[in-house]
Structure formats: C-alpha cells, structure tokens
C-alpha atoms as a PDB file:
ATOM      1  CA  UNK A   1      99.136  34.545 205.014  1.00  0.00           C
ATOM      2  CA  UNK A   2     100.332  36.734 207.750  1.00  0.00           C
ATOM      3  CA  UNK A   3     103.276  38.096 205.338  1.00  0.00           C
ATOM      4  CA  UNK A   4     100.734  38.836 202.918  1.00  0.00           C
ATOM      5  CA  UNK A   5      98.111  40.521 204.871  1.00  0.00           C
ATOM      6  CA  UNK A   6     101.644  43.189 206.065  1.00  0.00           C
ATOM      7  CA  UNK A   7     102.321  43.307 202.484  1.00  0.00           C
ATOM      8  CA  UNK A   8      99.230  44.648 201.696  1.00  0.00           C
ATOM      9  CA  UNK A   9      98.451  46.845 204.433  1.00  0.00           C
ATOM     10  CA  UNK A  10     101.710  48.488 204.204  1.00  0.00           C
ATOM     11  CA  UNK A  11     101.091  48.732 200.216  1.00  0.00           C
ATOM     12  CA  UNK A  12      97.788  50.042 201.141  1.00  0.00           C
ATOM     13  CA  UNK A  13      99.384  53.430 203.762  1.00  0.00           C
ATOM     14  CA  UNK A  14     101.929  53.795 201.191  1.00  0.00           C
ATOM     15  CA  UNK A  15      99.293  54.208 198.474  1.00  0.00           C
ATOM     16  CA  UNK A  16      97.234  56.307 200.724  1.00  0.00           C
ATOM     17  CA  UNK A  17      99.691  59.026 201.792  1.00  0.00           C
ATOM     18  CA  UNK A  18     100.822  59.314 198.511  1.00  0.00           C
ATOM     19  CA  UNK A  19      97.624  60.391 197.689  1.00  0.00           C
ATOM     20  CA  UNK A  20      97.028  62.406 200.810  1.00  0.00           C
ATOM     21  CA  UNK A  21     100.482  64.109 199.837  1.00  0.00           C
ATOM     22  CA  UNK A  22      99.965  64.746 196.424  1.00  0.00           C
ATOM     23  CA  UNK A  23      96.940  67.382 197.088  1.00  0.00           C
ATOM     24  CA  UNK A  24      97.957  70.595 197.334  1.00  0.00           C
ATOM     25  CA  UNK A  25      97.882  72.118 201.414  1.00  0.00           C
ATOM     26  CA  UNK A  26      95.338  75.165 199.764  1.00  0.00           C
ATOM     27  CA  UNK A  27      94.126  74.509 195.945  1.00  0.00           C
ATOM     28  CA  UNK A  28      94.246  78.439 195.916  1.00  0.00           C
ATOM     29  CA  UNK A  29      96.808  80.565 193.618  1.00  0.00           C
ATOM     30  CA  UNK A  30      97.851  83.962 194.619  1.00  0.00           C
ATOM     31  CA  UNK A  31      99.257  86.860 193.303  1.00  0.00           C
ATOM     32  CA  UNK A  32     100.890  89.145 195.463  1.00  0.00           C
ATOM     33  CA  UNK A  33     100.107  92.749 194.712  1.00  0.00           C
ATOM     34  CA  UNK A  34     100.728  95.933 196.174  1.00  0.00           C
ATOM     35  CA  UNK A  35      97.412  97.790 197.558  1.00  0.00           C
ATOM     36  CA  UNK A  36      97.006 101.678 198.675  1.00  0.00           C
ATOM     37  CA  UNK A  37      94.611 102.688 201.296  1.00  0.00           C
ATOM     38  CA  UNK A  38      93.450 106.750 200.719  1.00  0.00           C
ATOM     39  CA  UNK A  39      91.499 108.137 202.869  1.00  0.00           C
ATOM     40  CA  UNK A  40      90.310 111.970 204.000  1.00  0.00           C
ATOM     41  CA  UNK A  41      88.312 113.270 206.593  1.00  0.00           C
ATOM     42  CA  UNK A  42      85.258 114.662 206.019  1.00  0.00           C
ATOM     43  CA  UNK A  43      84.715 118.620 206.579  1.00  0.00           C
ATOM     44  CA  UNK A  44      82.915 119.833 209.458  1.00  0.00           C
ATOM     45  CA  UNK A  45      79.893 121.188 208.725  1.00  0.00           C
ATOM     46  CA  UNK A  46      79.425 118.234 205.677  1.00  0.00           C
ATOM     47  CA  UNK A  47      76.968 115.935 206.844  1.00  0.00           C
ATOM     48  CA  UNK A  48      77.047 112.174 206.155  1.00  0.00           C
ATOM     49  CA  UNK A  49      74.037 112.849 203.696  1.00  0.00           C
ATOM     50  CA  UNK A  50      75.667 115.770 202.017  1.00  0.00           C
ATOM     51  CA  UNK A  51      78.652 113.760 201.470  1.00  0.00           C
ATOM     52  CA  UNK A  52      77.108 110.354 199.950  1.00  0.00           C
ATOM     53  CA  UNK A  53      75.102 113.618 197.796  1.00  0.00           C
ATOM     54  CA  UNK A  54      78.301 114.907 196.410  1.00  0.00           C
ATOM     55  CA  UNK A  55      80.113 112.029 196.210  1.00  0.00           C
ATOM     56  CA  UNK A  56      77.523 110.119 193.559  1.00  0.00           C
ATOM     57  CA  UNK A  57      77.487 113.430 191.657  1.00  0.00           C
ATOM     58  CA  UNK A  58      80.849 113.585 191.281  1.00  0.00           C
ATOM     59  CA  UNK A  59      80.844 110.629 189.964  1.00  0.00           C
ATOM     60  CA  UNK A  60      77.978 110.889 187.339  1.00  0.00           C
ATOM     61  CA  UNK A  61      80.317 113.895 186.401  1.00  0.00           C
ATOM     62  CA  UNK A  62      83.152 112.010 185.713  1.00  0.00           C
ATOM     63  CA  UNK A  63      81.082 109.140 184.118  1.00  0.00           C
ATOM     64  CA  UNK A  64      81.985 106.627 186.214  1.00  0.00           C
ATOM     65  CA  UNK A  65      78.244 104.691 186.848  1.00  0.00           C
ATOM     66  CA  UNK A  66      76.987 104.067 190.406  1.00  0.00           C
ATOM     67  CA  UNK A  67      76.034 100.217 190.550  1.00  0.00           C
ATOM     68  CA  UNK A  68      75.301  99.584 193.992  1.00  0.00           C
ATOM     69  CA  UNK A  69      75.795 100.486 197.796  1.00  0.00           C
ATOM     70  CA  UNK A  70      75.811  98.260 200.969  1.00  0.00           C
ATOM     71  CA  UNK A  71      74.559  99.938 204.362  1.00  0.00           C
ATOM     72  CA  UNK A  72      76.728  97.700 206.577  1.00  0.00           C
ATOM     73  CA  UNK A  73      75.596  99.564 209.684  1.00  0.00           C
ATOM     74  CA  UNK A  74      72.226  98.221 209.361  1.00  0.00           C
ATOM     75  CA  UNK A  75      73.171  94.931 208.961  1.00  0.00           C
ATOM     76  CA  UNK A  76      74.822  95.006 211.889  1.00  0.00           C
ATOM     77  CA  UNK A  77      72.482  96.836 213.852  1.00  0.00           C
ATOM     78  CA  UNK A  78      70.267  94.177 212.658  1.00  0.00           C
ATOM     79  CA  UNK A  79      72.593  91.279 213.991  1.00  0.00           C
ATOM     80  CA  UNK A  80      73.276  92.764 217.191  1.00  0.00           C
ATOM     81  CA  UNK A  81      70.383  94.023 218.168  1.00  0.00           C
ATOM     82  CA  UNK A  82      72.536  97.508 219.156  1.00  0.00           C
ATOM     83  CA  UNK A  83      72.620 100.811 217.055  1.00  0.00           C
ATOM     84  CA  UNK A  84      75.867 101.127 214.784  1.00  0.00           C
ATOM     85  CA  UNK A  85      78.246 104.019 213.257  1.00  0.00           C
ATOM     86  CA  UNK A  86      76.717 104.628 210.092  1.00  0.00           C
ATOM     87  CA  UNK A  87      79.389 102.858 207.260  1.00  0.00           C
ATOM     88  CA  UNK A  88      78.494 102.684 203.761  1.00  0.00           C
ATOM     89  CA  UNK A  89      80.149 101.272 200.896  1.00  0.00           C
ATOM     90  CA  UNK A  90      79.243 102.439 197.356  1.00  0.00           C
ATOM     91  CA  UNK A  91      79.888 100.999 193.952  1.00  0.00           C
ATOM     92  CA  UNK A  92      80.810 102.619 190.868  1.00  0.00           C
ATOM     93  CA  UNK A  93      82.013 101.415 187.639  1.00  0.00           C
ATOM     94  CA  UNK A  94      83.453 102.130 183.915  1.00  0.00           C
ATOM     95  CA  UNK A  95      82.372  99.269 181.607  1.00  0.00           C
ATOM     96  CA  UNK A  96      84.698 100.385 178.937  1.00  0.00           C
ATOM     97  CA  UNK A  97      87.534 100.599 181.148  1.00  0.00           C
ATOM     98  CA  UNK A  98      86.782  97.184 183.294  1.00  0.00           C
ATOM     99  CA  UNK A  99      86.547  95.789 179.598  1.00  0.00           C
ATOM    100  CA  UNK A 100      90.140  96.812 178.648  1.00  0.00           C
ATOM    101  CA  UNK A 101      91.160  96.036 181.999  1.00  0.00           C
ATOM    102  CA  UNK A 102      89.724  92.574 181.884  1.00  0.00           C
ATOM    103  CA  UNK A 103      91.493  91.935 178.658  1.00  0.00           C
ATOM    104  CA  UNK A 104      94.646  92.814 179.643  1.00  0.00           C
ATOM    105  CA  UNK A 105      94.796  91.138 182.884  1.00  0.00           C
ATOM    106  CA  UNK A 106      91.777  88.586 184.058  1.00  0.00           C
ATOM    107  CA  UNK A 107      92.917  89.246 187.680  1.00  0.00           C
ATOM    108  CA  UNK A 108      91.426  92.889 187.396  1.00  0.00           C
ATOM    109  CA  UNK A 109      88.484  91.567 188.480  1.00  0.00           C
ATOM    110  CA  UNK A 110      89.264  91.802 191.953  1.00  0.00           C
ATOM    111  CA  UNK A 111      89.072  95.568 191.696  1.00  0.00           C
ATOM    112  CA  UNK A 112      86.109  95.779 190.353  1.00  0.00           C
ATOM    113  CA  UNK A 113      83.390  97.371 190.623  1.00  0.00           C
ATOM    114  CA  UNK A 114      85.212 100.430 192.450  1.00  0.00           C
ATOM    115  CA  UNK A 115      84.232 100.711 195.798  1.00  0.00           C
ATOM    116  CA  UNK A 116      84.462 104.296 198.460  1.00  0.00           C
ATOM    117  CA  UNK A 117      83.239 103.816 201.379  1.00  0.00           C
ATOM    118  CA  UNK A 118      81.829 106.603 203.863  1.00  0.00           C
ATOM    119  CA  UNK A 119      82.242 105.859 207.209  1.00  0.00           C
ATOM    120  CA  UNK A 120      81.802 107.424 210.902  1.00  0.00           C
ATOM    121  CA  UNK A 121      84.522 106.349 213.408  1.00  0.00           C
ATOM    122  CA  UNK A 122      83.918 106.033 217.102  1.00  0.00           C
ATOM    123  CA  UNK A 123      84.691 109.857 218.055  1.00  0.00           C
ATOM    124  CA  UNK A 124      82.006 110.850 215.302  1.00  0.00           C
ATOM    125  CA  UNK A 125      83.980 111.604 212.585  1.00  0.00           C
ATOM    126  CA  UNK A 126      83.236 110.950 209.362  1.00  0.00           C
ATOM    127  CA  UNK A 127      85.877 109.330 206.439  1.00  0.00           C
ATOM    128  CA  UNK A 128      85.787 108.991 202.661  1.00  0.00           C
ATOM    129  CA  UNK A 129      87.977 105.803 202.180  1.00  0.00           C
ATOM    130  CA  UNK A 130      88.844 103.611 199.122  1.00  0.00           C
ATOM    131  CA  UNK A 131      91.116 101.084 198.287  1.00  0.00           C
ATOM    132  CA  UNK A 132      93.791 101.915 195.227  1.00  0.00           C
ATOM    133  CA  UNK A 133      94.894 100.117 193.011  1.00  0.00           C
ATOM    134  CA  UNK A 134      99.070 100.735 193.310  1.00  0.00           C
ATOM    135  CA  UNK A 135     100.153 102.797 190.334  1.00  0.00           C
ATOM    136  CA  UNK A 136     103.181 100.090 189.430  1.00  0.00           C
ATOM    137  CA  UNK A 137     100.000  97.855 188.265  1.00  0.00           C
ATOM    138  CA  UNK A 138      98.371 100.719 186.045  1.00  0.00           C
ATOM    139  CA  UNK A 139     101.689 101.098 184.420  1.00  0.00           C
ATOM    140  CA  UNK A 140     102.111  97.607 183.686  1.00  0.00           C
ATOM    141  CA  UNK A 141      98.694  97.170 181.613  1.00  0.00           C
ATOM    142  CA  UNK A 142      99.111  97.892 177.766  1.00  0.00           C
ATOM    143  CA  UNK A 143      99.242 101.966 176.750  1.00  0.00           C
ATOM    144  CA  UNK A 144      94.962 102.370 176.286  1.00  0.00           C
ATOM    145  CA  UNK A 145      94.051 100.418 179.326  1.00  0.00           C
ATOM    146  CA  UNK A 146      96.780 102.491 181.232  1.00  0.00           C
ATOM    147  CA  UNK A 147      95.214 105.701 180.311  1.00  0.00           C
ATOM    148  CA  UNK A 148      91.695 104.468 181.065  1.00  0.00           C
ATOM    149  CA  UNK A 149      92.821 102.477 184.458  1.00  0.00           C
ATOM    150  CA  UNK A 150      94.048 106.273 184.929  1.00  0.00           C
ATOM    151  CA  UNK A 151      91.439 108.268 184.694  1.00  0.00           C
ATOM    152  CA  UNK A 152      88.769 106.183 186.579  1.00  0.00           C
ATOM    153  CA  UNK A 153      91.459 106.190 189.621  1.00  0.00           C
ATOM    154  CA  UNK A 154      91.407 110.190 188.925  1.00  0.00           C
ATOM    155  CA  UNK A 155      87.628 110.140 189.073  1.00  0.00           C
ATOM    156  CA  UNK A 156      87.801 108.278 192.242  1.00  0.00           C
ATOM    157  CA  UNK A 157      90.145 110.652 194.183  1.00  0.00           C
ATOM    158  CA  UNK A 158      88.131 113.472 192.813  1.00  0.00           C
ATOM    159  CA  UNK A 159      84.904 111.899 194.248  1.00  0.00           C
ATOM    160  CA  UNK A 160      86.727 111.174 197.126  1.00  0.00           C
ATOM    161  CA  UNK A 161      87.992 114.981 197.866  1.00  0.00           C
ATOM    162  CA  UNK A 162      84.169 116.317 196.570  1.00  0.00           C
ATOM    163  CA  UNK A 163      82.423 114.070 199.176  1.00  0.00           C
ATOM    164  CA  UNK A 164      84.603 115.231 201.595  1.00  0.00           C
ATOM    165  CA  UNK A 165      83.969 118.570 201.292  1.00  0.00           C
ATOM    166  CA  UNK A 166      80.713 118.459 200.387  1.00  0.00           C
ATOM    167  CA  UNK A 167      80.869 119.685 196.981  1.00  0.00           C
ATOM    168  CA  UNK A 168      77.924 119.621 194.826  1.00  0.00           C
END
C-alpha cells in the first residue's frame, strides 16, 4: 500500500509540472518594431491654445479627421489633488488609409488612431510630440497603402510644424 500511495503521488507531481510547464511564461506574442519619436518646440509667442487651434486646422486641411483628445493634466490634477503642466493628447484619423492599412497588416492597429500630443515641460515650454511610425514599415506595406500610410505621416509632421508655430 505504501509503494502504491509513492507511485501515485509521484505520478501525480509528474503530471502536474508537466502541466505547469507546458503554459507558456507570458501567453503574449510580440513583434518587434522600430518606433520614431519627433518632436519640436513650440514658438514663443504661440500659446498652448493657439497651438491645439492650428494644429486641428491643419489637420482638417489635410483631411485627416480629429476623433478625440485626452486632457491628462486634469486627470492628474484630479488624482493628486495638485495643479499639473497642461499635456494633451489628440486623435486624428484617415478611415481610408487605416482601412488599407488594416488589410495589409492587422498589427496596424496599434498605430491607430494617430495621436500628437501638446505638452508643457517643467521650465514652461511647450512641445508638439508624436510617435512615428519608422519608414522601413511604410515601405514594407503593398504600393497603395504605402502611398496612403505616406501621406497621413506627411499630414502629421505638417500639423506638427503648423501647431508649433502657430499657423492658422
């Protein structure tokens, strides 16, 4: 009885780490990919307000469709209790382009919608910043996505330089 009461229990851990072993350390995938920060100071003499102005008019110029902002300062000056640099983050997005986009390569999603951010850093100066997508990963989508993937990240540094600058 005592040999099979071992038996078992050592059936019994083998069975269990096997399983234990068998799931995966992080059920994640990744895909590696090569990102580009751009960023440019805003002009003295643009206000914040000027620049969020010029930046979503730039963009209804270069039909690319604002679809959302988040005023992070104000959550956080929620949460702490304590005033914070203004930071926002705005949306903007071509369906037709996140269409072909999507098509070509499901993963495109995690650019999407494009985001540009204004920001005020601690000395009081103000940045236009957005994450790129790097240009090796434009040139690998199929020849009519390309172009489009193209011009939106045209638009983008266009808005970018306008808001900066305060162009209207």
């Amino acid at each position: 009885m005592n040999k099979l009461h071992i038996i078992f229990t050592l059936l019994s851990a083998l069975v269990l780490t096997s399983a234990v072993a068998a799931e995966p350390a992080d059920p994640l995938g990744y895909t590696d990919v090569k990102l580009q920060i751009a960023r440019i100071q805003v002009q003295d003499g643009v206000s914040f307000d000027d620049a969020v102005e010029s930046l979503k008019l730039r963009a209804n110029q270069r039909n690319l469709k604002f679809v959302g902002a988040n005023l992070i300062y104000k959550e956080i000056a929620a949460l702490t209790g304590k005033p914070a640099k203004r930071m926002e983050i705005f949306n903007f997005c071509d369906g037709l382009t996140a269409g072909k986009m999507l098509a070509a390569d499901p993963q495109m999603i995690a650019f999407m919608p494009c985001r540009i951010a204004i920001i005020e850093d601690a000395e009081g100066r103000r940045w236009v910043i957005s994450m790129m997508m790097d240009i090796k990963m434009i040139h690998a989508m199929p020849a009519d996505t390309r172009k489009s993937a193209e011009g939106v990240m045209a638009a983008m540094k266009d808005m970018m330089v306008a808001a900066s600058r305060g162009d209207l």
